[in-house]
Protein backbone atom coordinates (compact mmCIF):
# COMPACT_ATOMS: atom_id res chain seq x y z
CA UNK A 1 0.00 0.00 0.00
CA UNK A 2 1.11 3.66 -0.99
CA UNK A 3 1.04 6.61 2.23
CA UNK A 4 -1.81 8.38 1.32
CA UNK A 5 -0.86 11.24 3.92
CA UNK A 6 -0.01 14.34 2.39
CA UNK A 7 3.83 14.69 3.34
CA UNK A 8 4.65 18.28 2.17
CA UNK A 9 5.87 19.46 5.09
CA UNK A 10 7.87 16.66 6.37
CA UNK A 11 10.88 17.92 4.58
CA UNK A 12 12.27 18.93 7.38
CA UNK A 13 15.52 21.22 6.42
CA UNK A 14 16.56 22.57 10.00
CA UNK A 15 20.79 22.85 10.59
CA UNK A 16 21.13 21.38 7.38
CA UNK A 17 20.14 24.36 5.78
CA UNK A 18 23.28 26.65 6.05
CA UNK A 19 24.27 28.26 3.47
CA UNK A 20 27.71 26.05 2.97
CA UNK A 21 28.09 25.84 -0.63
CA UNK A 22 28.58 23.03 -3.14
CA UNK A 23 26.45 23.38 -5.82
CA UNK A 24 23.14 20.13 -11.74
CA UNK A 25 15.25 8.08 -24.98
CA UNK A 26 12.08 6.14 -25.51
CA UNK A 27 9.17 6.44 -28.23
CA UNK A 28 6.37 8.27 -26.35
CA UNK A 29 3.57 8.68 -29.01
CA UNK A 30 0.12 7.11 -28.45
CA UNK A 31 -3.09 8.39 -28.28
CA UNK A 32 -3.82 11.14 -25.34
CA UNK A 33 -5.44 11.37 -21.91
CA UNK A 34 -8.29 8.70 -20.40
CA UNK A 35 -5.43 6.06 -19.98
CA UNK A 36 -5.32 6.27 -23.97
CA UNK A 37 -1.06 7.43 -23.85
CA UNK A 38 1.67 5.11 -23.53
CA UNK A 39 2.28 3.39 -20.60
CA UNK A 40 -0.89 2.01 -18.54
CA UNK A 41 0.34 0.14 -15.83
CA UNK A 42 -2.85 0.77 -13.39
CA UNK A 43 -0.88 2.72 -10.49
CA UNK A 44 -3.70 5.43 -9.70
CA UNK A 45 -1.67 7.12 -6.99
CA UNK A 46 1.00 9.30 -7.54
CA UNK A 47 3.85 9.48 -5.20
CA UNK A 48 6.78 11.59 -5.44
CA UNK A 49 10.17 10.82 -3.79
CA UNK A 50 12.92 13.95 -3.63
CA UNK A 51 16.05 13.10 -3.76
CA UNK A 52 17.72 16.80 -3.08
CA UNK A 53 20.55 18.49 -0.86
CA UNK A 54 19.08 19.01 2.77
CA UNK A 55 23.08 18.29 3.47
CA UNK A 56 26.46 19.01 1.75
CA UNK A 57 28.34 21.27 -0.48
CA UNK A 58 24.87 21.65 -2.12
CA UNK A 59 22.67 22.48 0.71
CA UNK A 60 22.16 26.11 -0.80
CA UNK A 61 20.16 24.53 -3.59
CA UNK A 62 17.86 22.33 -1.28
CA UNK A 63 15.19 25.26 -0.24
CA UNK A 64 14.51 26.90 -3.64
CA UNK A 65 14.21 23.54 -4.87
CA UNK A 66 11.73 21.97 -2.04
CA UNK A 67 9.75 24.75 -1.98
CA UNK A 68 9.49 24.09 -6.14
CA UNK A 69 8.24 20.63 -5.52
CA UNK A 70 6.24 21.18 -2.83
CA UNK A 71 4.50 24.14 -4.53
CA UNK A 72 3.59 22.16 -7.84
CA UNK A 73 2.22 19.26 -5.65
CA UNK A 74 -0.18 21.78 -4.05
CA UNK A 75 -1.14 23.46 -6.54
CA UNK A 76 -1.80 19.55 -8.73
CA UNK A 77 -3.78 18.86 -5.24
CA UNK A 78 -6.05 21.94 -5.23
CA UNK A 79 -6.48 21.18 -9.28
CA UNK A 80 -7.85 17.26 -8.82
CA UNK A 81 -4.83 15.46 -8.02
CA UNK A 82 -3.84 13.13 -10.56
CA UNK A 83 -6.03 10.39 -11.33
CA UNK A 84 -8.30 11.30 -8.80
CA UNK A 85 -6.12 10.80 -5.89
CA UNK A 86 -3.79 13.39 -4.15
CA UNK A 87 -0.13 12.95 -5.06
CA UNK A 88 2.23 12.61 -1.77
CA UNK A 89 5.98 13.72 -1.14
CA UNK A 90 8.51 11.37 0.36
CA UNK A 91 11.62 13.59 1.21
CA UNK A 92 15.22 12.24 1.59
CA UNK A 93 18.94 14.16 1.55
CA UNK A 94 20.95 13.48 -1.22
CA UNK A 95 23.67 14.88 0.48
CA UNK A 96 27.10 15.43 -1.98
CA UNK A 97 29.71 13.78 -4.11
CA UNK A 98 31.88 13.89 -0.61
CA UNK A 99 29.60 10.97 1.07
CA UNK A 100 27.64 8.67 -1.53
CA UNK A 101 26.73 6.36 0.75
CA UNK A 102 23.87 9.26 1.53
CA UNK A 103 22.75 9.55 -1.41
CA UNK A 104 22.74 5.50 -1.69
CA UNK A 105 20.98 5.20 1.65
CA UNK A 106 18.23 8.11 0.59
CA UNK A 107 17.52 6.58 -2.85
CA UNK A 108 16.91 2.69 -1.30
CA UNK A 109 14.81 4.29 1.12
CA UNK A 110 12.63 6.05 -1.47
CA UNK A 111 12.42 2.86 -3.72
CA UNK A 112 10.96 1.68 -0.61
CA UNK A 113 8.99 3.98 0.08
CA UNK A 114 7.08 3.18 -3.28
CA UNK A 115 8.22 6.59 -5.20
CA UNK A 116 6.65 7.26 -8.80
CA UNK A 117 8.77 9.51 -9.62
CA UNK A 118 12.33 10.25 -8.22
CA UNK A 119 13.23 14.50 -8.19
CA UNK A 120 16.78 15.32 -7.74
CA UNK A 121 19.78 14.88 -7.57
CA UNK A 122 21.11 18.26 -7.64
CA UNK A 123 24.80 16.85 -8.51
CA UNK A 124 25.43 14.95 -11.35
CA UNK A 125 27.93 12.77 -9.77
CA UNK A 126 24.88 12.13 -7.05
CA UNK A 127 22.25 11.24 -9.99
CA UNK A 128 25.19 9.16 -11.38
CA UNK A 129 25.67 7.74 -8.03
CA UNK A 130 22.34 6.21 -7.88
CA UNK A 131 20.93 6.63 -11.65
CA UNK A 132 21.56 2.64 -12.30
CA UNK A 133 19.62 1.42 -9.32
CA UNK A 134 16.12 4.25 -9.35
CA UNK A 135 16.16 2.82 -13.03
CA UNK A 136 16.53 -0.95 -12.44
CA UNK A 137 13.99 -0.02 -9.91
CA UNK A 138 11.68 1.54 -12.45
CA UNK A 139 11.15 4.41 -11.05
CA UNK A 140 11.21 7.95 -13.28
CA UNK A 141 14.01 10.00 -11.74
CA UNK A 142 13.67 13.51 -13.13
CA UNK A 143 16.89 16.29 -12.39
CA UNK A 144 16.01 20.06 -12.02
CA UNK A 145 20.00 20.51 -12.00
CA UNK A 146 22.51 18.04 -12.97
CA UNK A 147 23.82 19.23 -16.20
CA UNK A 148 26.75 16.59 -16.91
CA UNK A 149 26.56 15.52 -20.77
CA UNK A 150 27.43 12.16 -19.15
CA UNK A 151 23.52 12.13 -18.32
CA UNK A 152 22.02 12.78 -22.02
CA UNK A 153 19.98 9.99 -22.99
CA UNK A 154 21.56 7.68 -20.13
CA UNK A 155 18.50 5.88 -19.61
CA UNK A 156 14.83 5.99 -20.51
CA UNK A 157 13.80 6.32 -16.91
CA UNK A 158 16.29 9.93 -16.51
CA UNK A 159 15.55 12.82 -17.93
CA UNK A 160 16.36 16.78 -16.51
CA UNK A 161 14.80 20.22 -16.68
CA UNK A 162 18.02 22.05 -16.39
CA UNK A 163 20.20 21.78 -19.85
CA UNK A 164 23.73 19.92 -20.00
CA UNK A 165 27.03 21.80 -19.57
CA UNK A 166 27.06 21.91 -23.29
CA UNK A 167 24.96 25.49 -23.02
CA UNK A 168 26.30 26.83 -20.02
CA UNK A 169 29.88 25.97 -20.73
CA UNK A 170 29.36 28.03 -24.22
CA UNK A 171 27.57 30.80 -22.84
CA UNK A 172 30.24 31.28 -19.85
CA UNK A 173 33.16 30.86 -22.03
CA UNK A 174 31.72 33.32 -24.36
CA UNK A 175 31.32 35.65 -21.50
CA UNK A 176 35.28 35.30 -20.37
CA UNK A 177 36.25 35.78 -23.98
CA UNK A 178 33.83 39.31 -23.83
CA UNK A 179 36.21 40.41 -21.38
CA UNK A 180 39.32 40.13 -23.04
CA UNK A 181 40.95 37.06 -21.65
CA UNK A 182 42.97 35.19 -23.62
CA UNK A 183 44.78 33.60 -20.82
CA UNK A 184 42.72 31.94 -18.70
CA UNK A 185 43.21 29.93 -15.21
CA UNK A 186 40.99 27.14 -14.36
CA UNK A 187 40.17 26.24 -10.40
CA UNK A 188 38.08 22.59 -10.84
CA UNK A 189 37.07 20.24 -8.27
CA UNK A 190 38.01 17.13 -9.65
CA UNK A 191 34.41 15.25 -10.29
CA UNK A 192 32.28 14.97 -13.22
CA UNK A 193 30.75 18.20 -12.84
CA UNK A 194 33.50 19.82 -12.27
CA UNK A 195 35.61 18.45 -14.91
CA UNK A 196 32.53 18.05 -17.85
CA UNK A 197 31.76 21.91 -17.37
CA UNK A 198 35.61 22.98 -17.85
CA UNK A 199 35.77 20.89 -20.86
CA UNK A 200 33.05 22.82 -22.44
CA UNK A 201 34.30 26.00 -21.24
CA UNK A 202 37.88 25.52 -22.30
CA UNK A 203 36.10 24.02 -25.89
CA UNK A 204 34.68 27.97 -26.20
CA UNK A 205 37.47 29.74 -25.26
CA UNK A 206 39.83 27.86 -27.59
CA UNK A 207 37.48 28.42 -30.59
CA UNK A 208 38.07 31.94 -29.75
CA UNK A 209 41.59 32.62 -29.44
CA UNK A 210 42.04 32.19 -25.86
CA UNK A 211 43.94 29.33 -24.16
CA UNK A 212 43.84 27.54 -20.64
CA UNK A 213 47.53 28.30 -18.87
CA UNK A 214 46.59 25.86 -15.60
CA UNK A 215 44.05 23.34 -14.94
CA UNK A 216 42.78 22.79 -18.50
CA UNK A 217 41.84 19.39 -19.53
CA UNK A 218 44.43 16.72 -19.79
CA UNK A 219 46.79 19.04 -17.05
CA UNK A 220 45.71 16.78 -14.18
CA UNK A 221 45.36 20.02 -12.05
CA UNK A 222 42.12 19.77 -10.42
CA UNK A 223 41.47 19.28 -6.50
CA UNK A 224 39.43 16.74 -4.89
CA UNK A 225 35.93 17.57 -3.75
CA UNK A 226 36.11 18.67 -0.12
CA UNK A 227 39.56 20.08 -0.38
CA UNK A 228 40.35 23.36 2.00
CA UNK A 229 43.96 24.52 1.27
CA UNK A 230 44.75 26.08 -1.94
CA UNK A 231 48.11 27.71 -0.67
CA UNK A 232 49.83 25.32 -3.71
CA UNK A 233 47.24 25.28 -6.34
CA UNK A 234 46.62 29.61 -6.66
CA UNK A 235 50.76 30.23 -6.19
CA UNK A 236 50.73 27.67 -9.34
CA UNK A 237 48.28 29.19 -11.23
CA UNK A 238 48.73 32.65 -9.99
CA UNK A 239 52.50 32.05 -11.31
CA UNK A 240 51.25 31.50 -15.42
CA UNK A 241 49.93 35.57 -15.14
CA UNK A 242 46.24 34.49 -16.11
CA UNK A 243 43.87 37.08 -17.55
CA UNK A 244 41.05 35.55 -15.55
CA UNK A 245 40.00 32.90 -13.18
CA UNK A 246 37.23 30.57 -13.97
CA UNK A 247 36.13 28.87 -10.67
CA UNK A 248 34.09 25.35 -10.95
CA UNK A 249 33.66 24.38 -7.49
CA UNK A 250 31.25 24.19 -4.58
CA UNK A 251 31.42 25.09 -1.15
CA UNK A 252 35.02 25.13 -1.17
CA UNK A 253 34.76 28.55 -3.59
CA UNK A 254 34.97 30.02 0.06
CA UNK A 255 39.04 28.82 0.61
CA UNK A 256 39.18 29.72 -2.84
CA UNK A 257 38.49 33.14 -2.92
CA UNK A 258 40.31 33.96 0.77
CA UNK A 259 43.66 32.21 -0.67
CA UNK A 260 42.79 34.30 -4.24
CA UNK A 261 42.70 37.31 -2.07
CA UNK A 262 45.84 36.63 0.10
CA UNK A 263 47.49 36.44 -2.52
CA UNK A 264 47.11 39.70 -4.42
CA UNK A 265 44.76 38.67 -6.61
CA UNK A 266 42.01 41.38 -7.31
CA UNK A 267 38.68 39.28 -8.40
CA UNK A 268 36.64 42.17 -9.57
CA UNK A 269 35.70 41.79 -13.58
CA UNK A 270 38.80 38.87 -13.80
CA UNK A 271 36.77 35.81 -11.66
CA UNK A 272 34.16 33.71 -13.05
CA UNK A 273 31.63 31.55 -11.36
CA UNK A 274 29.22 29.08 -12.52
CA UNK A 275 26.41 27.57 -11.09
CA UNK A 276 28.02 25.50 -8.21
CA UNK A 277 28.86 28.96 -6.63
CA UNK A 278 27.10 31.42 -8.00
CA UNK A 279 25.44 32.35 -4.37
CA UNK A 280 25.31 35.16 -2.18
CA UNK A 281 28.43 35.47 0.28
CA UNK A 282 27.18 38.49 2.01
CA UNK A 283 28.84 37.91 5.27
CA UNK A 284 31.20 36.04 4.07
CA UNK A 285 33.62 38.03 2.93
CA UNK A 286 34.63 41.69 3.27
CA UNK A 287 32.57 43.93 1.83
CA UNK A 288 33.47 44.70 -2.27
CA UNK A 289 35.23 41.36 -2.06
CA UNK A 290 33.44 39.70 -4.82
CA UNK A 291 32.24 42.81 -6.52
CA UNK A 292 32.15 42.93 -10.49
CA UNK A 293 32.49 38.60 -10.02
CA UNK A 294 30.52 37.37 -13.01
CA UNK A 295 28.39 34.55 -12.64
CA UNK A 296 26.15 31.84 -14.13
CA UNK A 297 22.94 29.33 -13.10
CA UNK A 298 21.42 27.84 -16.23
CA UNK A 299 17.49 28.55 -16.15
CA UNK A 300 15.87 32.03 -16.41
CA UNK A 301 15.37 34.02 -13.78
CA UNK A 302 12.09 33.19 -11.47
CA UNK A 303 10.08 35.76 -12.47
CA UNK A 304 8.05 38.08 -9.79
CA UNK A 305 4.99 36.23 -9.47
CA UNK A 306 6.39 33.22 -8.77
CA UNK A 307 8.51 33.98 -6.86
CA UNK A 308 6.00 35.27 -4.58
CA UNK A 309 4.55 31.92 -4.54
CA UNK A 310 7.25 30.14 -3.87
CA UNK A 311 7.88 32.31 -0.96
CA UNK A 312 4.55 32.19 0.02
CA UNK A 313 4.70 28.47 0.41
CA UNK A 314 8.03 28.07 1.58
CA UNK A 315 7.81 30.66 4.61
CA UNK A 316 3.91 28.58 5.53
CA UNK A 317 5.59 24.89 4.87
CA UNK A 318 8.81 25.80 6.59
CA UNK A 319 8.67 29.02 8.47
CA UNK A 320 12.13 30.21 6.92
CA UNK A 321 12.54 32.85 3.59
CA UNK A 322 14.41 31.83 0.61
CA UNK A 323 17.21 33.71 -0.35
CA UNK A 324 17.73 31.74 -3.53
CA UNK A 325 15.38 30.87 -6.58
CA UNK A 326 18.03 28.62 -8.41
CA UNK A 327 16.87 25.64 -9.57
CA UNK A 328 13.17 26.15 -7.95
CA UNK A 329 12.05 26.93 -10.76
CA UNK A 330 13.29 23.69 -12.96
CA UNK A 331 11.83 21.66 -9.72
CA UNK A 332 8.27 22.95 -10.33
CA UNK A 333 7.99 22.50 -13.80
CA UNK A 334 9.78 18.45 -13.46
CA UNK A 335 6.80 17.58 -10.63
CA UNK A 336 3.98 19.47 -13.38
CA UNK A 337 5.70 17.27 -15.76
CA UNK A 338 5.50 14.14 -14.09
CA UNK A 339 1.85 14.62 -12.95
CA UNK A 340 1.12 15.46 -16.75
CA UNK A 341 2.44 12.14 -18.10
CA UNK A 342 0.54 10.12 -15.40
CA UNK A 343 -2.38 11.75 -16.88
CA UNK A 344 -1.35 11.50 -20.12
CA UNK A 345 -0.54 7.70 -19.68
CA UNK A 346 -3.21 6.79 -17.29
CA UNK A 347 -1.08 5.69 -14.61
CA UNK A 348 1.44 7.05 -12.24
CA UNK A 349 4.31 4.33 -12.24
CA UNK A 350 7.46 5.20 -13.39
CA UNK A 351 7.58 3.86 -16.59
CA UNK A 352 3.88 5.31 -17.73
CA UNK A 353 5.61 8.66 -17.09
CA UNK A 354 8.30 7.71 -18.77
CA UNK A 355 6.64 6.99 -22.06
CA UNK A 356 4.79 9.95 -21.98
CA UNK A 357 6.81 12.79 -20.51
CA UNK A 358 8.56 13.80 -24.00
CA UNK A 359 4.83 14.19 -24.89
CA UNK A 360 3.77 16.84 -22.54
CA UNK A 361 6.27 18.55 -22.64
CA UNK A 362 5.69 19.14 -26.46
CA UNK A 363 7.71 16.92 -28.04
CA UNK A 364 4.77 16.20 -30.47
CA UNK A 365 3.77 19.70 -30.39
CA UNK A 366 -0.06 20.35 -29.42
CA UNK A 367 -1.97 23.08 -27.34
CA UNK A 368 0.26 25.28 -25.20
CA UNK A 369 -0.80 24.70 -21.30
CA UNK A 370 1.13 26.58 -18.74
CA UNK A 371 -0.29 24.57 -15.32
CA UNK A 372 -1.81 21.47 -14.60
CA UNK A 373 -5.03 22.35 -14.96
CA UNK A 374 -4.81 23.41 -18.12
CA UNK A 375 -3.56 20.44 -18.86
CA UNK A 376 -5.44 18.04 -17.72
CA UNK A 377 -8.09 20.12 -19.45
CA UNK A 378 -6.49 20.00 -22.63
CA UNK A 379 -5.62 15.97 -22.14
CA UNK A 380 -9.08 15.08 -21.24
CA UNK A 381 -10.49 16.63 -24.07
CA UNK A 382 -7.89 14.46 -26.52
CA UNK A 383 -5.23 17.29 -27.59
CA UNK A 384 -1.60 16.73 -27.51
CA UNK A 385 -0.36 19.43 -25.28
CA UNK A 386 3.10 21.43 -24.80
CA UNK A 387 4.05 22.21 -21.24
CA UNK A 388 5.33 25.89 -21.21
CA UNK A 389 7.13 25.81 -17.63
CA UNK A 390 8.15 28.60 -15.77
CA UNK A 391 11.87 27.77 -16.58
CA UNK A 392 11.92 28.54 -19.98
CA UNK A 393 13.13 25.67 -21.33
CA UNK A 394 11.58 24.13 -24.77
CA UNK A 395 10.52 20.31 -24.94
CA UNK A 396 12.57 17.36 -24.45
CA UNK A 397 14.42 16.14 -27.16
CA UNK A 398 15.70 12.51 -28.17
CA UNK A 399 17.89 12.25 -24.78
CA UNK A 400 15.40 13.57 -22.57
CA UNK A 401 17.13 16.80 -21.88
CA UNK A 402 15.61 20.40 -22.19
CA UNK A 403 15.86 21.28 -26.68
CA UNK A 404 16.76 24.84 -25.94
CA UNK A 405 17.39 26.86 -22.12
CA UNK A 406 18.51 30.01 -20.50
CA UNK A 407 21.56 30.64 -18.85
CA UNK A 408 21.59 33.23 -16.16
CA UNK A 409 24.45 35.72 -15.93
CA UNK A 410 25.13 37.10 -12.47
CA UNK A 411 26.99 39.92 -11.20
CA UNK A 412 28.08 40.63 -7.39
CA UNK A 413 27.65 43.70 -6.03
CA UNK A 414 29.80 45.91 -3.31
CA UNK A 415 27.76 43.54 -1.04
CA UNK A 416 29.29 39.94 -2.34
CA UNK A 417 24.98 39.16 -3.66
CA UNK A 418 24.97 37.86 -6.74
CA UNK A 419 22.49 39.80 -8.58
CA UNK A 420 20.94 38.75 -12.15
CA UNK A 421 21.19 40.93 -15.40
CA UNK A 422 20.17 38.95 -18.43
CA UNK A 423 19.82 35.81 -19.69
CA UNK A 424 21.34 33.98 -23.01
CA UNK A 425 19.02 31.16 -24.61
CA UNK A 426 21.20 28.05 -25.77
CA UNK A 427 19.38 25.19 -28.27
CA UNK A 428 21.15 21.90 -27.76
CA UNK A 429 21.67 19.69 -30.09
């Protein structure tokens, strides 16, 4: 039997909270709504597992993106549920690349737990971690974040709202060759995020006449995730006169930037982020530290109105405020998306939603629906439909990642806040 207790609020996020950084194909056609798409497996009861960082180098991420789920599964509640029948939330910590054996641990217990669907992981290397088992399992596991290109079309059963490094790598490279740069530095944790996202940065910069004088691909000059001194690696680096500094790294961005700035190095306008550490650090650092630091987050901005909702549930569900959107955003639109291919399909086990999730989300083109309701509107009375999320991104394509997203670019202010000012749209191939 499947909990048929609402369990919203019993992602609990208390200590774990802090704001210690971190921080990413099968035919689906058929005929539409009433049980008529693919899949059918007779599962009327929706239940939907996160797998996302209460814990970890990550832990930044886990609010915006709770408070995403959370929000879509009231607002599919107060719409009809799916199939008649509320859909429930099973939380779990998928902690970081440090510890696996969380995210190992969290992932059994969700598969036991009878999860539908499977949301998270924010890391890569955690979705990688665990991809092979929520699959064998057959449950749907659905990223809002990981954007490894390891992860494009790995398995029927995965698919991610947030687009591989392929688009942000271009559209951050691009941004370090707008300054100027053609010497560049790279600081990279030493994982598949880390390393896949340099690779497609260095890929840009080369194109354009710029090269990579230390930790470039092939230099075996990355650090291990977790890592706290940086005395060695910034003399080395600092020591090849780089134009700029592209940083790909988590929480330890903090030892980062304190050895960057004992050692002369002035970040402002010559230090790029990405979306690992593209947070605020007000407090962190002294003030003007970070200021004129260019960042990036794939996904567009969450726009005013929802963001007011998300706050609105998040301060009710957890009695805290979110000072980051990223990823929430991508986490709404991958719980609308899994509701809509239960729908679609008829039932809500992991493999109807796989068959029908490229669907919804437009794949086959069909009415444009922008919530559930709609949807299920549209379903019931036997169009195809497209999806339009608040993310941005356009339907899923043959390896069940997002055909076109936007990348974010940040700046820092005098205060070390990140703060957004425009967004680039990518198509992926």
């Amino acid at each position: 039997m499947k909990r048929r207790t609402l369990a919203t609020r019993s992602l609990a996020l208390a200590a774990a909270l802090s704001l210690g950084l971190a921080a990413c194909s099968t035919d689906d056609g058929g005929d539409s709504a009433d049980g008529g798409g693919d899949g059918g497996g007779g599962d009327d009861q929706l239940v939907v597992g996160t797998l996302l960082p209460l814990t970890g180098t990550l832990a930044f991420l886990g609010p915006p993106e709770v408070a995403g789920v959370g929000l879509a599964v009231d607002e599919i509640n107060e719409a009809g549920g799916v199939l008649g029948n509320d859909v429930t939330i099973e939380g779990a910590d998928s902690g970081d690349s440090t510890d696996f054996n969380v995210s190992t641990q969290s992932a059994t217990d969700l598969i036991g737990k009878d999860a539908d669907v499977m949301i998270g992981a924010a890391s890569s290397s955690v979705s990688l971690n665990v991809v092979d088992m929520v699959t064998e399992a057959g449950v749907m596991q659905i990223s809002p974040a990981n954007t490894s290109t390891t992860l494009s079309g790995y398995s029927d059963l995965f698919a991610r709202t947030a687009p591989p490094d392929s688009v942000q790598g271009s559209a951050l490279g691009s941004l370090i060759l707008d300054s100027g740069a053609t010497k560049v530095g790279f600081l990279v944790q030493n994982e598949d995020y880390g390393t896949g996202l340099r690779d497609n940065v260095q890929q840009t910069i080369e194109a354009g006449g710029a090269e990579a004088v230390y930790g470039g691909t092939g230099a075996g000059q990355e650090f291990q995730p977790g890592e706290s001194n940086f005395s060695a690696q910034v003399t080395d680096l600092l020591a090849q006169d780089p134009d700029v500094i592209s940083v790909i790294a988590f929480d330890e961005t903090k030892a980062i930037v304190t050895e960057l700035v004992a050692q002369g190095w002035d970040l402002g306008g010559k230090t790029f982020f990405c979306d690992g550490n593209t947070a605020s650090y007000e407090g962190d650092f002294d003030e003007g530290t970070l200021e004129g630091v260019i960042g990036t987050i794939p996904g567009a901005e969450a726009k005013g109105e929802f963001k007011e909702r998300l706050d609105a549930f998040y301060a009710d569900s957890e009695g805290g405020e979110l000072t980051s959107y990223a990823y929430g955003p991508e986490s709404y639109d991958a719980t609308i998306l899994a509701a809509l291919a239960a729908v679609r399909g008829g039932s809500a086990d992991g493999q109807t939603i796989a068959d029908n999730i490229k669907s919804v989300s437009g794949a086959d083109g069909g009415t444009e629906v922008s919530s559930f309701a709609e949807g299920v509107e549209a379903l019931e009375a036997g169009d195809d439909i497209h999806y339009v999320g608040v993310s941005g991104t356009g339907p899923l394509n043959d390896d069940n990642d997002p055909s076109s997203a936007f990348i974010g670019v940040y700046e820092y202010d005098s205060s070390n806040v990140q703060n957004f000012t425009r967004a680039v749209e990518g198509q992926i191939g």
